[in-house]
C-alpha atoms as a PDB file:
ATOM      1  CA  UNK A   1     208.880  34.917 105.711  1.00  0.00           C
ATOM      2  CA  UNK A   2     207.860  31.853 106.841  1.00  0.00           C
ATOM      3  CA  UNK A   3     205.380  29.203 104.470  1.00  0.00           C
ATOM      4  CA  UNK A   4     202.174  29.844 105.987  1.00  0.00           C
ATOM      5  CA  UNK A   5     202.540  33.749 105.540  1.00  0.00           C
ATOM      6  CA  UNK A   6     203.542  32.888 101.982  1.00  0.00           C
ATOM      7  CA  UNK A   7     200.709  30.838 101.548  1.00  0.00           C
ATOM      8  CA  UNK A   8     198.170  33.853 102.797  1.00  0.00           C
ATOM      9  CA  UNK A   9     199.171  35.454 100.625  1.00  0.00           C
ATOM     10  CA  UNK A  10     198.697  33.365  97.662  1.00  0.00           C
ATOM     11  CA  UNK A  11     195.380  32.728  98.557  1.00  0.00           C
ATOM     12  CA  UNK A  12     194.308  36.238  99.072  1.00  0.00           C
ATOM     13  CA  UNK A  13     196.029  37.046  95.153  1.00  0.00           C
ATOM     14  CA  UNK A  14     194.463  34.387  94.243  1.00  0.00           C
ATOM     15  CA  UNK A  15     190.629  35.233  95.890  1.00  0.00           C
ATOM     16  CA  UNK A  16     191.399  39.084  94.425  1.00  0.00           C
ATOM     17  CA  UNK A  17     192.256  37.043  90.655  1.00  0.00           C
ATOM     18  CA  UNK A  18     188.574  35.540  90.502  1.00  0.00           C
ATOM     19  CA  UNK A  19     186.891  38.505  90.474  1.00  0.00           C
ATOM     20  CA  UNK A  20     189.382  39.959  88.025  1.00  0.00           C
ATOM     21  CA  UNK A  21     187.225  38.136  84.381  1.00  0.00           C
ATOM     22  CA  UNK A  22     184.025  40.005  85.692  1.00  0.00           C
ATOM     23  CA  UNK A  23     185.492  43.260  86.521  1.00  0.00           C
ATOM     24  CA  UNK A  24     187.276  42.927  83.054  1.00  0.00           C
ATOM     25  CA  UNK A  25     183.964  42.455  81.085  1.00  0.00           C
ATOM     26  CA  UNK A  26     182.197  44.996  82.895  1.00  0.00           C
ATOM     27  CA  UNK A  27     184.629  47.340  81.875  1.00  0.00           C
ATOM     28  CA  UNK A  28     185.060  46.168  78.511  1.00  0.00           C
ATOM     29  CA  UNK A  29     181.537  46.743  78.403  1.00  0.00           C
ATOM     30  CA  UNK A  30     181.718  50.065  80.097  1.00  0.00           C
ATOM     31  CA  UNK A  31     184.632  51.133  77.117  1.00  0.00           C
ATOM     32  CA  UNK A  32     182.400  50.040  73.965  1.00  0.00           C
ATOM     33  CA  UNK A  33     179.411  51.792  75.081  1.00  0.00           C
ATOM     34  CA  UNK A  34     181.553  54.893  75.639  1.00  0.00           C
ATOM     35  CA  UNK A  35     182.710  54.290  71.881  1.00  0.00           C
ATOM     36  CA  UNK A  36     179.180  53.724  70.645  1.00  0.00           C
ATOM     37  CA  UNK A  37     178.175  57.317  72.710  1.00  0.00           C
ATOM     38  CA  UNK A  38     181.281  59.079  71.526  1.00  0.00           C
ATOM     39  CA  UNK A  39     180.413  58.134  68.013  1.00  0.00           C
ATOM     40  CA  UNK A  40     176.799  58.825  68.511  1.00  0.00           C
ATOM     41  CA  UNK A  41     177.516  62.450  69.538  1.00  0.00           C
ATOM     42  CA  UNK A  42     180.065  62.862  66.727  1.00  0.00           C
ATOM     43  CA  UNK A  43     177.861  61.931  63.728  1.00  0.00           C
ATOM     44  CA  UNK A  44     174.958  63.715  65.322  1.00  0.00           C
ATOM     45  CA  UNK A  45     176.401  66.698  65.412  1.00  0.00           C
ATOM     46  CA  UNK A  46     178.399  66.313  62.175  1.00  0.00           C
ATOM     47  CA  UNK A  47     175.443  66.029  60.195  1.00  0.00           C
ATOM     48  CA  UNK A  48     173.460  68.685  62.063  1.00  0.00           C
ATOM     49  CA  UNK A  49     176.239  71.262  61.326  1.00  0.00           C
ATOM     50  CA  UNK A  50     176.902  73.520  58.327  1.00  0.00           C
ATOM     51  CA  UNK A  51     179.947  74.407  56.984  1.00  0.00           C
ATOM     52  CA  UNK A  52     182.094  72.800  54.855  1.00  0.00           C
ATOM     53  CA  UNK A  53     183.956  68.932  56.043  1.00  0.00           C
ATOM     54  CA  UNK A  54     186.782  70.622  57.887  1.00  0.00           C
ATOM     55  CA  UNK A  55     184.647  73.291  59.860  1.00  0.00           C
ATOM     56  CA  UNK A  56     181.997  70.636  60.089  1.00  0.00           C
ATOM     57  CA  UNK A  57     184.451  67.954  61.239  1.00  0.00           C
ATOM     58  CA  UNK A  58     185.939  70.595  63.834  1.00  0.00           C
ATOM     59  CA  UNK A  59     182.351  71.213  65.355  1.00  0.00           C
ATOM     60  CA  UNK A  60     181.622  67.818  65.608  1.00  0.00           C
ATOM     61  CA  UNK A  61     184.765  67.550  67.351  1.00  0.00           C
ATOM     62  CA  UNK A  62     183.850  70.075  69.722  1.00  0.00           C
ATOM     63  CA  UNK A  63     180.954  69.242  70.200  1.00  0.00           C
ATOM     64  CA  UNK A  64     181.238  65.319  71.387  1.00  0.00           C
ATOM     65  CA  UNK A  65     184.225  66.835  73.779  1.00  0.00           C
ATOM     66  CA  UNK A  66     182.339  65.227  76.800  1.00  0.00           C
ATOM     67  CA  UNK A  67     181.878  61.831  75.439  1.00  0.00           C
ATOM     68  CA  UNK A  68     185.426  61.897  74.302  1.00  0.00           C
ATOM     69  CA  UNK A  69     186.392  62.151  77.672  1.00  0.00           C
ATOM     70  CA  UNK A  70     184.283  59.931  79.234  1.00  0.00           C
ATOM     71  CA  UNK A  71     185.556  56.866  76.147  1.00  0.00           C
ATOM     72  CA  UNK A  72     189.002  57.922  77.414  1.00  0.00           C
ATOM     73  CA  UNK A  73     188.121  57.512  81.126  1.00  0.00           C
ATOM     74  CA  UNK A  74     186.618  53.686  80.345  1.00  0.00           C
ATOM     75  CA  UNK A  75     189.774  52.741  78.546  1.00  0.00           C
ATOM     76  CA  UNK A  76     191.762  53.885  80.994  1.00  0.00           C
ATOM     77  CA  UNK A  77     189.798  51.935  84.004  1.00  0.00           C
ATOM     78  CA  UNK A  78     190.298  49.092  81.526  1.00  0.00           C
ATOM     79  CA  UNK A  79     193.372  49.118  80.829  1.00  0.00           C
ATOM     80  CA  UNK A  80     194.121  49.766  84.605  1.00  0.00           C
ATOM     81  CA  UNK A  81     192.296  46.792  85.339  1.00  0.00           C
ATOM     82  CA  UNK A  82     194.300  44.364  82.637  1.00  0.00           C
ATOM     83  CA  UNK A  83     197.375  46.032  84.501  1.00  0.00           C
ATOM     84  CA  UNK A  84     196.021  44.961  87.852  1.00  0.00           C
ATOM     85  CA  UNK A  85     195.183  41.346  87.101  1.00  0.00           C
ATOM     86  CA  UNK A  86     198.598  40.967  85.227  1.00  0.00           C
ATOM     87  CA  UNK A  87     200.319  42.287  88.120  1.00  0.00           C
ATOM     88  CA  UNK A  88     198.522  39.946  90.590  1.00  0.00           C
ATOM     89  CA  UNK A  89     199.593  37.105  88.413  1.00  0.00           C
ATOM     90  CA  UNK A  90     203.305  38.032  88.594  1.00  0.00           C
ATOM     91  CA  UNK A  91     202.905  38.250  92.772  1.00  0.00           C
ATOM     92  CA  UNK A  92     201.422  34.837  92.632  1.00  0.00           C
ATOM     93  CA  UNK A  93     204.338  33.594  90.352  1.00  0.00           C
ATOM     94  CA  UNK A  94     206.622  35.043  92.186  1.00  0.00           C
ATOM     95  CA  UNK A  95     205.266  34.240  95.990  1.00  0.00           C
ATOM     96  CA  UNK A  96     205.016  30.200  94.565  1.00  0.00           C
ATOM     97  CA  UNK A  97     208.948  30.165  93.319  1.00  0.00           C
ATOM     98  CA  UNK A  98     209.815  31.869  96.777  1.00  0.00           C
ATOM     99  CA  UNK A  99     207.547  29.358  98.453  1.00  0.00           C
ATOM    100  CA  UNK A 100     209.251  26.802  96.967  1.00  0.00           C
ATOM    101  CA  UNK A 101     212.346  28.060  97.401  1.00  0.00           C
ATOM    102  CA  UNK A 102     211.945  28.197 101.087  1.00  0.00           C
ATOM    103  CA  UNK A 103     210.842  24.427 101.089  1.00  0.00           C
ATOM    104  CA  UNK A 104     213.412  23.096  99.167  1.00  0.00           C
ATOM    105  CA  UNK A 105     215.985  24.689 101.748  1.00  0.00           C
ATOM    106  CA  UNK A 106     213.886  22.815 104.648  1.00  0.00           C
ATOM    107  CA  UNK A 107     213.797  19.665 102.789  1.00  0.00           C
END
């Protein structure tokens, strides 16, 4: 690899990293309304249910099955994209120590 292609490629982690705080909130933001939804749905139909706590619990459970799955479908896009951004920080890390690498054999 020569230094220009190395440096491409910095740049284009690098372009891809500033987009990666307002991806980050949106999800965040995406996750806690999930949570506020999930709960929502839970203590709705918790106190709508009869029974005693355990049957009651195990209908509310039941029924705020959807939300559940959508809070675990927003955590996972946010954790996916906190995996993302730290793996475009390793590949810029790593493509500056080979760029300097290279250079320092030139010099």
């Amino acid at each position: 690899m020569n230094p220009e292609t190395i440096r491409e490629q910095i740049t284009g982690y690098l372009h891809q990293l500033r987009k990666a705080p307002d991806a980050h909130y949106q999800a965040e933001l995406k996750k806690e309304q999930a949570q506020l939804d999930f709960e929502k749905a839970y203590d709705i139909a918790f106190l709508t249910c009869e029974g005693n706590i355990e049957e009651r619990k195990a209908t509310a459970r039941q029924s705020a099955a959807d939300a559940k799955q959508t809070l675990a479908l927003a955590e996972a896009e946010f954790n996916r994209i906190k995996l993302k951004t730290r793996q475009l920080e390793q590949s810029v890390m790593a493509s500056q120590s080979l760029l300097r690498s290279i250079q320092a054999e030139g010099a």
